[in-house]
N, C-alpha and C. Protein backbone atom coordinates (compact mmCIF):
# COMPACT_ATOMS: atom_id res chain seq x y z
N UNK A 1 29.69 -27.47 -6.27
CA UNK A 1 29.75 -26.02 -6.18
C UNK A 1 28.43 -25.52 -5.58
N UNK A 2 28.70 -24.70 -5.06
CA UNK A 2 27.37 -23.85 -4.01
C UNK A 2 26.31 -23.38 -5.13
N UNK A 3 25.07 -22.90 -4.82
CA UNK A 3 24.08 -22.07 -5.59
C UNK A 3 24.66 -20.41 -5.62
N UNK A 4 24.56 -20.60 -4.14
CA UNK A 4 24.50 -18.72 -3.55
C UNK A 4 25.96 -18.04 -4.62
N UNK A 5 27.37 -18.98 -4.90
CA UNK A 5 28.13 -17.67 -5.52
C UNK A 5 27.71 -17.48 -7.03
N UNK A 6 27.55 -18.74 -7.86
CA UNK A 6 26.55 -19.15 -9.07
C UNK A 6 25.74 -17.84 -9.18
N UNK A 7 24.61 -17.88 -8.75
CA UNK A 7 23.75 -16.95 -9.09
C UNK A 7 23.60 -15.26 -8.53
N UNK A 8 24.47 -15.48 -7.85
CA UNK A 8 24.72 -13.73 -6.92
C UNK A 8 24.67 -12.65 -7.91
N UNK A 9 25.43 -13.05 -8.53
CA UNK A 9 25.88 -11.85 -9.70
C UNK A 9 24.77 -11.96 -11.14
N UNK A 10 24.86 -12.62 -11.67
CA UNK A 10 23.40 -12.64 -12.31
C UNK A 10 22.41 -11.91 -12.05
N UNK A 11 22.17 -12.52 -10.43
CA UNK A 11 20.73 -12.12 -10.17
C UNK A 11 20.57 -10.51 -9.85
N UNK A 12 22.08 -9.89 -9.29
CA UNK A 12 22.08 -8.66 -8.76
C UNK A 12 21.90 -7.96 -10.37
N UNK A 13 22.80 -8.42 -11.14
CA UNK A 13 22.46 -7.33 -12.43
C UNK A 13 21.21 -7.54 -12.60
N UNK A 14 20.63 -8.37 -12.78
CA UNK A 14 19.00 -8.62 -13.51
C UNK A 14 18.45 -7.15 -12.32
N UNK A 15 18.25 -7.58 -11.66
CA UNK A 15 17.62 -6.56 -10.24
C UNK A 15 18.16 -5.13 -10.97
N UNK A 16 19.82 -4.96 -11.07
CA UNK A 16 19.85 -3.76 -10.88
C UNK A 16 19.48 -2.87 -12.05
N UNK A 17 19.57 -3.48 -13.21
CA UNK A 17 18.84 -3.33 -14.26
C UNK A 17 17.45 -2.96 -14.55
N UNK A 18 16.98 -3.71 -13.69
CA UNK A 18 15.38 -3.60 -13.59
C UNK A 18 15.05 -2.78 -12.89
N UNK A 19 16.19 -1.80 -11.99
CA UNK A 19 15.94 -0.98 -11.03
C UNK A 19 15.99 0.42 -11.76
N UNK A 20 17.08 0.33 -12.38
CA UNK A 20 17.72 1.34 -13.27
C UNK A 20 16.93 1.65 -14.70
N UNK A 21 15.88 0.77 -15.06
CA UNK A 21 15.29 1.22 -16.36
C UNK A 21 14.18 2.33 -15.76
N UNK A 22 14.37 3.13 -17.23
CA UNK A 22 13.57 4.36 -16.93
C UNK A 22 13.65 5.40 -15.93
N UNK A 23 15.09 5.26 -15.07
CA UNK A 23 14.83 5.72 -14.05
C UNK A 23 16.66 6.91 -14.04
N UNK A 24 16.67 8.22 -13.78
CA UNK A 24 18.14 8.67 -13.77
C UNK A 24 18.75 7.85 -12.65
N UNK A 25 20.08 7.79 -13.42
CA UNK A 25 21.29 6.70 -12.49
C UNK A 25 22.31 7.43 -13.03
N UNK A 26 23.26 7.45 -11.96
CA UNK A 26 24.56 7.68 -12.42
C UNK A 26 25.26 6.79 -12.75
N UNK A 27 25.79 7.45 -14.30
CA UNK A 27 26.31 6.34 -14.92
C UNK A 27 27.66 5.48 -14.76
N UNK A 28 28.57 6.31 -13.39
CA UNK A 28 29.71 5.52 -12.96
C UNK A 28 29.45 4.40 -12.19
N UNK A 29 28.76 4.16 -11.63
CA UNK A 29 28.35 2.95 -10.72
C UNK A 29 28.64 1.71 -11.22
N UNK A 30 28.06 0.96 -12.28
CA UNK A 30 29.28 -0.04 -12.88
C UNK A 30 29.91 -0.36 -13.12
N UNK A 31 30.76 0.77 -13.56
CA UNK A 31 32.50 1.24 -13.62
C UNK A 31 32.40 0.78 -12.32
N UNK A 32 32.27 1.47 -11.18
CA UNK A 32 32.83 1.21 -9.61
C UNK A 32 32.69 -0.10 -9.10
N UNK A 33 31.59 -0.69 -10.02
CA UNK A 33 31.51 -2.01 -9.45
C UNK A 33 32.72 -3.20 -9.72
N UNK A 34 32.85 -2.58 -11.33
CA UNK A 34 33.72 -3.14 -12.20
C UNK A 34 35.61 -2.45 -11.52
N UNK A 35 35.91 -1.89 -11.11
CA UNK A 35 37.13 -1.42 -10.73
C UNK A 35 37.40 -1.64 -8.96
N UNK A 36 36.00 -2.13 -8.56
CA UNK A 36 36.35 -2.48 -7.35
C UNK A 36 36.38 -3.79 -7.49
N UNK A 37 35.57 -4.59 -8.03
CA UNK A 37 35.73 -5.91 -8.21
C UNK A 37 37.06 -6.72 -8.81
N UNK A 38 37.47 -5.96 -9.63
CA UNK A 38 38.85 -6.16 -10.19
C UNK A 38 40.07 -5.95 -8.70
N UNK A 39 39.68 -4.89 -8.02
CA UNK A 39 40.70 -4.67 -6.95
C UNK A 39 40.59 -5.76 -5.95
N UNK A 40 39.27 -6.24 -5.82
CA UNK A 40 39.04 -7.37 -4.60
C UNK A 40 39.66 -8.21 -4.85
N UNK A 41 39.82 -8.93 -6.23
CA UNK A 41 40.10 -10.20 -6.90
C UNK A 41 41.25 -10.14 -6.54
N UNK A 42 41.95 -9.29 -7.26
CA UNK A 42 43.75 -9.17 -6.82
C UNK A 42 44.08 -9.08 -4.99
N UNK A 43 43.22 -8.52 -4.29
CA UNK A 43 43.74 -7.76 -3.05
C UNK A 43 43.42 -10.08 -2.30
N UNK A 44 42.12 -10.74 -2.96
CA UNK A 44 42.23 -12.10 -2.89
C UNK A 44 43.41 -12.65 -2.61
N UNK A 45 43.86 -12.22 -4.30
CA UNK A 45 45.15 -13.38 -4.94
C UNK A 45 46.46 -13.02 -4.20
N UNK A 46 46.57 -11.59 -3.78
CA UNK A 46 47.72 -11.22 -2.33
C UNK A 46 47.60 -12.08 -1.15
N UNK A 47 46.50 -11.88 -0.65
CA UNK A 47 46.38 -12.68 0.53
C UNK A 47 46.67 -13.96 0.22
N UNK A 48 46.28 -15.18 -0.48
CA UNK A 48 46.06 -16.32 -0.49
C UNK A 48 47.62 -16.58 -0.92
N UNK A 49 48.37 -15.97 -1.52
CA UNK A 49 49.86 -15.76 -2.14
C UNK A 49 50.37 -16.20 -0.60
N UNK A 50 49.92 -14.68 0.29
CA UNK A 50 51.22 -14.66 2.00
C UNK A 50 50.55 -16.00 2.39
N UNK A 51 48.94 -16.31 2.62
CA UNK A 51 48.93 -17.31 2.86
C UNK A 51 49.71 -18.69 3.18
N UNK A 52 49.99 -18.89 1.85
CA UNK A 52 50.86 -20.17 1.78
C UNK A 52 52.10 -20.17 1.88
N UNK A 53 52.77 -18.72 1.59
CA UNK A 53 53.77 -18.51 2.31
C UNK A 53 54.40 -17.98 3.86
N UNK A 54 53.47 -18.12 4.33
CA UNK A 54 53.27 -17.80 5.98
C UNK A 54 54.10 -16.00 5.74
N UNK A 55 53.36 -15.05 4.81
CA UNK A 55 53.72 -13.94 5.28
C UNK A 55 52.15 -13.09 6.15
N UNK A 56 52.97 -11.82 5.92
CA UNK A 56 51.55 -10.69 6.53
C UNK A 56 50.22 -11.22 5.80
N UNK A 57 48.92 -11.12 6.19
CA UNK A 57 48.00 -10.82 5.87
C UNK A 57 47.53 -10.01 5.73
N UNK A 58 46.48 -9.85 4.77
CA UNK A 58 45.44 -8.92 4.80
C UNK A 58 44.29 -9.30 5.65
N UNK A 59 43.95 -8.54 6.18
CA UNK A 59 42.98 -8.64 7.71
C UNK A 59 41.49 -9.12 6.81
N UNK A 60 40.81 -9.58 7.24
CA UNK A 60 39.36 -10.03 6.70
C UNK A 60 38.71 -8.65 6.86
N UNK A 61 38.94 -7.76 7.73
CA UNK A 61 37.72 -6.35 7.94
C UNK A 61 38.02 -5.59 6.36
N UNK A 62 39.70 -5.92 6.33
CA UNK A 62 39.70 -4.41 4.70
C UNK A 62 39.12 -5.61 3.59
N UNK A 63 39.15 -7.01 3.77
CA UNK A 63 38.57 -7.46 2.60
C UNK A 63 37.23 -7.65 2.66
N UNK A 64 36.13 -7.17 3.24
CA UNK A 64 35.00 -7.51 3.99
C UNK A 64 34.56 -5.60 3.06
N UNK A 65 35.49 -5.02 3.85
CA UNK A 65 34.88 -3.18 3.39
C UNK A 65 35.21 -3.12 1.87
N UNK A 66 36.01 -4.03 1.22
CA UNK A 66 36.09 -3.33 -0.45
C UNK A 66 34.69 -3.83 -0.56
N UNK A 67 34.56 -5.21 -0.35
CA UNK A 67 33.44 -5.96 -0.78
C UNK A 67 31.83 -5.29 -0.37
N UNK A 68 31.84 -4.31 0.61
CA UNK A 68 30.79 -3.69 0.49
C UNK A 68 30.43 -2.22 0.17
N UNK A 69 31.73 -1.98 -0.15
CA UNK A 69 31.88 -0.93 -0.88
C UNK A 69 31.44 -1.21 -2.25
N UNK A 70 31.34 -2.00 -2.84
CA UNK A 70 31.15 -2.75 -4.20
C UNK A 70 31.48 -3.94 -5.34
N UNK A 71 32.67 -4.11 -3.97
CA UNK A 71 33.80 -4.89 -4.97
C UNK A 71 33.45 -6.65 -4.35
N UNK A 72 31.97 -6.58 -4.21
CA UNK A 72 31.62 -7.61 -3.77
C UNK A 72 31.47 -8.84 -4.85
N UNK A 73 31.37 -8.61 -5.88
CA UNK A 73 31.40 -9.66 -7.12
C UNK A 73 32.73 -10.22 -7.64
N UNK A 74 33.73 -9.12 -7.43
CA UNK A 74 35.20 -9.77 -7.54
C UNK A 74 35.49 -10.52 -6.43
N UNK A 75 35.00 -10.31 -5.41
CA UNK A 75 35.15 -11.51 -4.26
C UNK A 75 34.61 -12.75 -4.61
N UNK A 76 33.21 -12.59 -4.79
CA UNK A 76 32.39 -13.87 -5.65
C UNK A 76 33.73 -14.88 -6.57
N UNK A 77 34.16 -13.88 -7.35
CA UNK A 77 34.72 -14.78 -8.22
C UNK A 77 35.82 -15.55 -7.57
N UNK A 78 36.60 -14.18 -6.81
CA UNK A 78 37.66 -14.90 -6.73
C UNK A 78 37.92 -16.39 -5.06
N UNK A 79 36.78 -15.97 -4.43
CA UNK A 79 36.61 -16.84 -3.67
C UNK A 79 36.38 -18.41 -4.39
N UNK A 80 36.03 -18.56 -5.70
CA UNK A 80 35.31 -19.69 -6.83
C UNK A 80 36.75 -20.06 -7.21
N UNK A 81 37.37 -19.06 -7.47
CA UNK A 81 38.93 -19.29 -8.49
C UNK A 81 39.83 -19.61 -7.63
N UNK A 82 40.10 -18.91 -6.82
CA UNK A 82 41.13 -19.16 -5.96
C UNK A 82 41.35 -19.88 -4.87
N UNK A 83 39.80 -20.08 -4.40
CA UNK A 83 39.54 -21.71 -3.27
C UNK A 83 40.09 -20.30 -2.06
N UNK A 84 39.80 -19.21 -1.82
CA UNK A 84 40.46 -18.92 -0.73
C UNK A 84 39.16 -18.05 0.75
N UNK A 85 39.06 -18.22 1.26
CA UNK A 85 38.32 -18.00 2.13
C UNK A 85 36.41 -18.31 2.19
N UNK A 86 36.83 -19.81 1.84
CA UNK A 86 35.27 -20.43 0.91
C UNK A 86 34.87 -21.20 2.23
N UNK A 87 36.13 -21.61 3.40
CA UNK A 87 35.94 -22.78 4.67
C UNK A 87 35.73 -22.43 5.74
N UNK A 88 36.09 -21.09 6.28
CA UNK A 88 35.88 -20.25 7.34
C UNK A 88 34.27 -19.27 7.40
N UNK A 89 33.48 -20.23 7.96
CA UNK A 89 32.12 -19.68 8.21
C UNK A 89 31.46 -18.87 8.93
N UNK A 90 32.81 -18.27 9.72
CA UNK A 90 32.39 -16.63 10.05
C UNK A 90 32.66 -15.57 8.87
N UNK A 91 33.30 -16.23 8.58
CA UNK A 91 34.14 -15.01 7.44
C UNK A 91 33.10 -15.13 6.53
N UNK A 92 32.52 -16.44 5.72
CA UNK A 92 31.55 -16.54 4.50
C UNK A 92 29.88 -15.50 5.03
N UNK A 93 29.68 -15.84 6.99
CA UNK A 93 28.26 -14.95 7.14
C UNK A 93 28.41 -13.74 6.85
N UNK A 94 29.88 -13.30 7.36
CA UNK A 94 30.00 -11.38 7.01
C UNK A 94 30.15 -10.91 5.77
N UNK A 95 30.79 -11.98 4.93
CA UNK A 95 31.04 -11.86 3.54
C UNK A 95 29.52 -11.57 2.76
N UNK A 96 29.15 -12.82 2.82
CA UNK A 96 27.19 -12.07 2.55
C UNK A 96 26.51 -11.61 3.50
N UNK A 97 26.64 -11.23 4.34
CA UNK A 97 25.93 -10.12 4.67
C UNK A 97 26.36 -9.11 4.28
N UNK A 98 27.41 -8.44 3.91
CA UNK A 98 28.08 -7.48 3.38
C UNK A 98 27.64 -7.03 1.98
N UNK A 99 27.42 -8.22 1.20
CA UNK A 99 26.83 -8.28 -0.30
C UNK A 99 25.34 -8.19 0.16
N UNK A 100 24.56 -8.55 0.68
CA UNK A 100 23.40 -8.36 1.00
C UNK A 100 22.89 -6.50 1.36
N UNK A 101 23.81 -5.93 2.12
CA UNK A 101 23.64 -4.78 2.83
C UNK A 101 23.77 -3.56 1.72
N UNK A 102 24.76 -3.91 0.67
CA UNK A 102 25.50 -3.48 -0.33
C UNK A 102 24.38 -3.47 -1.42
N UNK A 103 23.87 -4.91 -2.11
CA UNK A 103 22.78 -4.94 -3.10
C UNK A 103 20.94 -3.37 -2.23
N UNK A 104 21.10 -3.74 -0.71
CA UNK A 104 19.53 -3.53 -0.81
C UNK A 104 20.35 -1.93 -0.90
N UNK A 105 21.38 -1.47 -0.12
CA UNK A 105 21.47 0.40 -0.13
C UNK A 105 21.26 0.45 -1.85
N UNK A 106 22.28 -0.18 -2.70
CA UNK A 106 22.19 0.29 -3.94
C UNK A 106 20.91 0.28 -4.70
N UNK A 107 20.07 -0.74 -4.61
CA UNK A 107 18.94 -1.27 -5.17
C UNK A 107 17.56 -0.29 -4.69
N UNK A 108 18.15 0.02 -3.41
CA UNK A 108 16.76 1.17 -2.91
C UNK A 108 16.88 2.70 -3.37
N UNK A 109 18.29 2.68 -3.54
CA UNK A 109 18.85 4.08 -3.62
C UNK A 109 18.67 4.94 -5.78
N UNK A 110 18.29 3.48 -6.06
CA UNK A 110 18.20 3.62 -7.62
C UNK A 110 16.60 3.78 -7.61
């Protein structure tokens, strides 16, 4: 198993935590992280479903925008769980870079 999906999420709470003490935050933002991440996971387990059944896809750009919209940790997971878009190494650079772009707006913006 890789380092980078292992510690992503960990390390972003530790950060965002440490960003957020002492400091006003709005308090929906984990909710959003938490309700987008839940949506990525599933919007995953659709795709990888047509996948194997040679139906429609979901395009990599709308699963690329939940994920930097926030729902970048339910990707984490479900890329770990579901074995599904872990082999295609264009898709994995935009995938973190997306989580990358996503952690510094939120992390600067707190």
């Amino acid at each position: 198993m890789r380092v980078l999906p292992v510690v992503s999420i960990p390390v972003y709470g530790v950060l965002y935590v440490w960003r957020a003490t002492g400091r006003e935050f709005p308090i929906g933002v984990p909710y959003l992280y938490g309700v987008l991440s839940i949506l990525l996971f599933a919007v995953y387990a659709v795709d990888k479903s047509a996948a194997r059944a040679g139906r429609w896809r979901i395009s990599e750009r709308n699963l690329l925008l939940i994920g930097l919209l926030g729902g970048w940790p339910g990707g984490v997971i479900a890329q770990q769980v579901l074995r599904h878009k872990t082999r295609k190494r264009s898709f994995q650079w935009a995938f973190w870079a997306t989580v990358v772009a996503n952690a510094a707006v939120v992390l600067i913006l707190v």
